[in-house]
C-alpha atoms as a PDB file:
ATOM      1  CA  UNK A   1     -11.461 -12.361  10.381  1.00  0.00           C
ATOM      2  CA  UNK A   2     -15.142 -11.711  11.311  1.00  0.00           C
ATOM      3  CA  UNK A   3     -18.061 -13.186   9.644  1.00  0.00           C
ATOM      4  CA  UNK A   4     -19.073 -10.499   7.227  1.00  0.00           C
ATOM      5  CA  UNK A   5     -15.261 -10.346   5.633  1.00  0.00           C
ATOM      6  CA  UNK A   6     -15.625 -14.440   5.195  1.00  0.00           C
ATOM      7  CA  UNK A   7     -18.960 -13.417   3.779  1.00  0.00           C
ATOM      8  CA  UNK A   8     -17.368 -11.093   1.127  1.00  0.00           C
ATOM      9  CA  UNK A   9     -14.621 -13.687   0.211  1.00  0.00           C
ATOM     10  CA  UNK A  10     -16.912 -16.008  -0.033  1.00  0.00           C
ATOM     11  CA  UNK A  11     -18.951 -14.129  -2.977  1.00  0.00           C
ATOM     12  CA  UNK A  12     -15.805 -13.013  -4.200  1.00  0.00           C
ATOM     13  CA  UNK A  13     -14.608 -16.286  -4.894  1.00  0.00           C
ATOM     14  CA  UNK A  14     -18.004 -17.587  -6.217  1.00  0.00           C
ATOM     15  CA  UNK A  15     -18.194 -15.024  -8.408  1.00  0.00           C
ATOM     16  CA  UNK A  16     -14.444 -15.545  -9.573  1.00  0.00           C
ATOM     17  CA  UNK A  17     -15.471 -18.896  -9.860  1.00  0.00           C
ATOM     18  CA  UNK A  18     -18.804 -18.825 -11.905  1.00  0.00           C
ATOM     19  CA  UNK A  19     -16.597 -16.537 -14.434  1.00  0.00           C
ATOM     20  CA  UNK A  20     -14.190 -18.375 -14.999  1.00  0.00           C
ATOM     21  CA  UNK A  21     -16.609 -21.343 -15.541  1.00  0.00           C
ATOM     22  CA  UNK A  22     -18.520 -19.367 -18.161  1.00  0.00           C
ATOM     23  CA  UNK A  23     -15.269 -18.233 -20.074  1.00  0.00           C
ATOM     24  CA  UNK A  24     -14.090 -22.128 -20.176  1.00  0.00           C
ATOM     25  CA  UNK A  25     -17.428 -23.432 -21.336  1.00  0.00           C
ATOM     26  CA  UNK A  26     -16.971 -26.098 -24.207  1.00  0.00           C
ATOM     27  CA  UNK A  27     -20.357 -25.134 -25.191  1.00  0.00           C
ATOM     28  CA  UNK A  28     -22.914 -22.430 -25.255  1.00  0.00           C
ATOM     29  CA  UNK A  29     -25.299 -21.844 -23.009  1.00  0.00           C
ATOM     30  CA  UNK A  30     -28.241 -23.244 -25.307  1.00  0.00           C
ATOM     31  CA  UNK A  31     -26.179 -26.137 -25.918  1.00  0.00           C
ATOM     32  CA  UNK A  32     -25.334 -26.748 -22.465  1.00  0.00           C
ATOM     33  CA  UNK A  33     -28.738 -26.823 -21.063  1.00  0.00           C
ATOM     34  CA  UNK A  34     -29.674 -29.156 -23.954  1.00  0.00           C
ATOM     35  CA  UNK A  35     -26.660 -31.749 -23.122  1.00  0.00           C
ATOM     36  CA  UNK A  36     -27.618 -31.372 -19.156  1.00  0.00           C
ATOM     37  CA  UNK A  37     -31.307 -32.570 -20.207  1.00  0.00           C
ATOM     38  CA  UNK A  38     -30.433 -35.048 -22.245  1.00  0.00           C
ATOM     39  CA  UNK A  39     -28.478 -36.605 -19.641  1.00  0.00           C
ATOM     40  CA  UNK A  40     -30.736 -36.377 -16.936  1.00  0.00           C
ATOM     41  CA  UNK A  41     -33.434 -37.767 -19.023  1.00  0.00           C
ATOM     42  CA  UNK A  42     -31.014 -40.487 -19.536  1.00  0.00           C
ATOM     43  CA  UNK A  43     -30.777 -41.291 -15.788  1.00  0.00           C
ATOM     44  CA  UNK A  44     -34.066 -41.269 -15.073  1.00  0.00           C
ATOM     45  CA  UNK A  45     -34.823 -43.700 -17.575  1.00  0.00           C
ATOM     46  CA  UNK A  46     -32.076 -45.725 -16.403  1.00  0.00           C
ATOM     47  CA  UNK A  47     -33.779 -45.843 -12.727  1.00  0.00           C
ATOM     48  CA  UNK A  48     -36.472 -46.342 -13.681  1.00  0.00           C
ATOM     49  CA  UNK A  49     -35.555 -49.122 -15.443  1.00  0.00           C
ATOM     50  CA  UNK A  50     -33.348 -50.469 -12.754  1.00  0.00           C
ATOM     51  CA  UNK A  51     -36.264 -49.809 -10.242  1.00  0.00           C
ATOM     52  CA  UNK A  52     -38.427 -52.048 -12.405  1.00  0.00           C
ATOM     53  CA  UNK A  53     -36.251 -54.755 -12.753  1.00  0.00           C
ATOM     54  CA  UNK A  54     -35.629 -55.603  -9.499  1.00  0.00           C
ATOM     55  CA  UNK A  55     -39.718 -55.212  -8.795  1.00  0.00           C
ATOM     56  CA  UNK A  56     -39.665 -57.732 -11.035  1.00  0.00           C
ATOM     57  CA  UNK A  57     -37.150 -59.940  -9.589  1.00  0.00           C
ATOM     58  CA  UNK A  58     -38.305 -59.178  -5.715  1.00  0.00           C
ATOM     59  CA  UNK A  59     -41.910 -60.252  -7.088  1.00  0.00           C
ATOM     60  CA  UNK A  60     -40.234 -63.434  -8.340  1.00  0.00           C
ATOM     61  CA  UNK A  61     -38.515 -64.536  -5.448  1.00  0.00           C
ATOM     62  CA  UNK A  62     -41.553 -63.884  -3.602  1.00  0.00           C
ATOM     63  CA  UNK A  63     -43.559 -65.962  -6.162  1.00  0.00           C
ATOM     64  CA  UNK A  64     -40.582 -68.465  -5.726  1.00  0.00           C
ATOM     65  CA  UNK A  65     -41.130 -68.775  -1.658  1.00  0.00           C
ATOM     66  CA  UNK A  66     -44.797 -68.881  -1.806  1.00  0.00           C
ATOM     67  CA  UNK A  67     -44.514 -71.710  -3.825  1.00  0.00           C
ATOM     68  CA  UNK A  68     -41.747 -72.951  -1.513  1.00  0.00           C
ATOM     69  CA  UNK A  69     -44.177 -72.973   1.594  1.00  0.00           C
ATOM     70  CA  UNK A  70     -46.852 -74.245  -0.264  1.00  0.00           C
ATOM     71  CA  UNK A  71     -45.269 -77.447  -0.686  1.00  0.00           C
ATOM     72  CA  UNK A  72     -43.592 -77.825   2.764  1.00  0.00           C
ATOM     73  CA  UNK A  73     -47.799 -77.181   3.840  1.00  0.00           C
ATOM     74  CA  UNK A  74     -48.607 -79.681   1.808  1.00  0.00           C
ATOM     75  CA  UNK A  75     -45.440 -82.372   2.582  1.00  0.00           C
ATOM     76  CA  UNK A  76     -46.186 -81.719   6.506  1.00  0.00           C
ATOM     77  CA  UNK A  77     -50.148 -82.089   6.093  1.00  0.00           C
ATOM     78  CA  UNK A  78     -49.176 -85.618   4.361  1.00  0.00           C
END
């Protein structure tokens, strides 16, 4: 089989595909694009979210060891 029949298969089956996708949709189009936002928006919010809270808790720990050092300084100064 050379490359330009795997080529045509290939965009056969896609195309097969994509069809059969569109026939079995539980929703319309408009719909579907509206559920696909939502949920993305939903993601990202949930990163972001997750990104801040573990800022916050790497900023903490940080906070923590400064403090940490601070006091072994000032235990080994005397």
């Amino acid at each position: 089989m050379d490359n330009s029949s795997r080529i045509v298969w290939f965009i056969t089956g896609a195309a097969m595909g994509a069809t059969i996708a569109l026939l079995y949709a539980p929703h319309s189009g408009k719909d579907t694009r509206r559920y696909i936002t939502k949920k993305a928006r939903q993601s990202t919010e949930a990163v972001a979210d997750a990104g801040r809270d573990l800022y916050d808790k790497g900023r903490r720990i940080a906070d923590e060891a400064a403090d940490l050092f601070e006091r072994g300084r000032r235990l080994v100064e005397g």
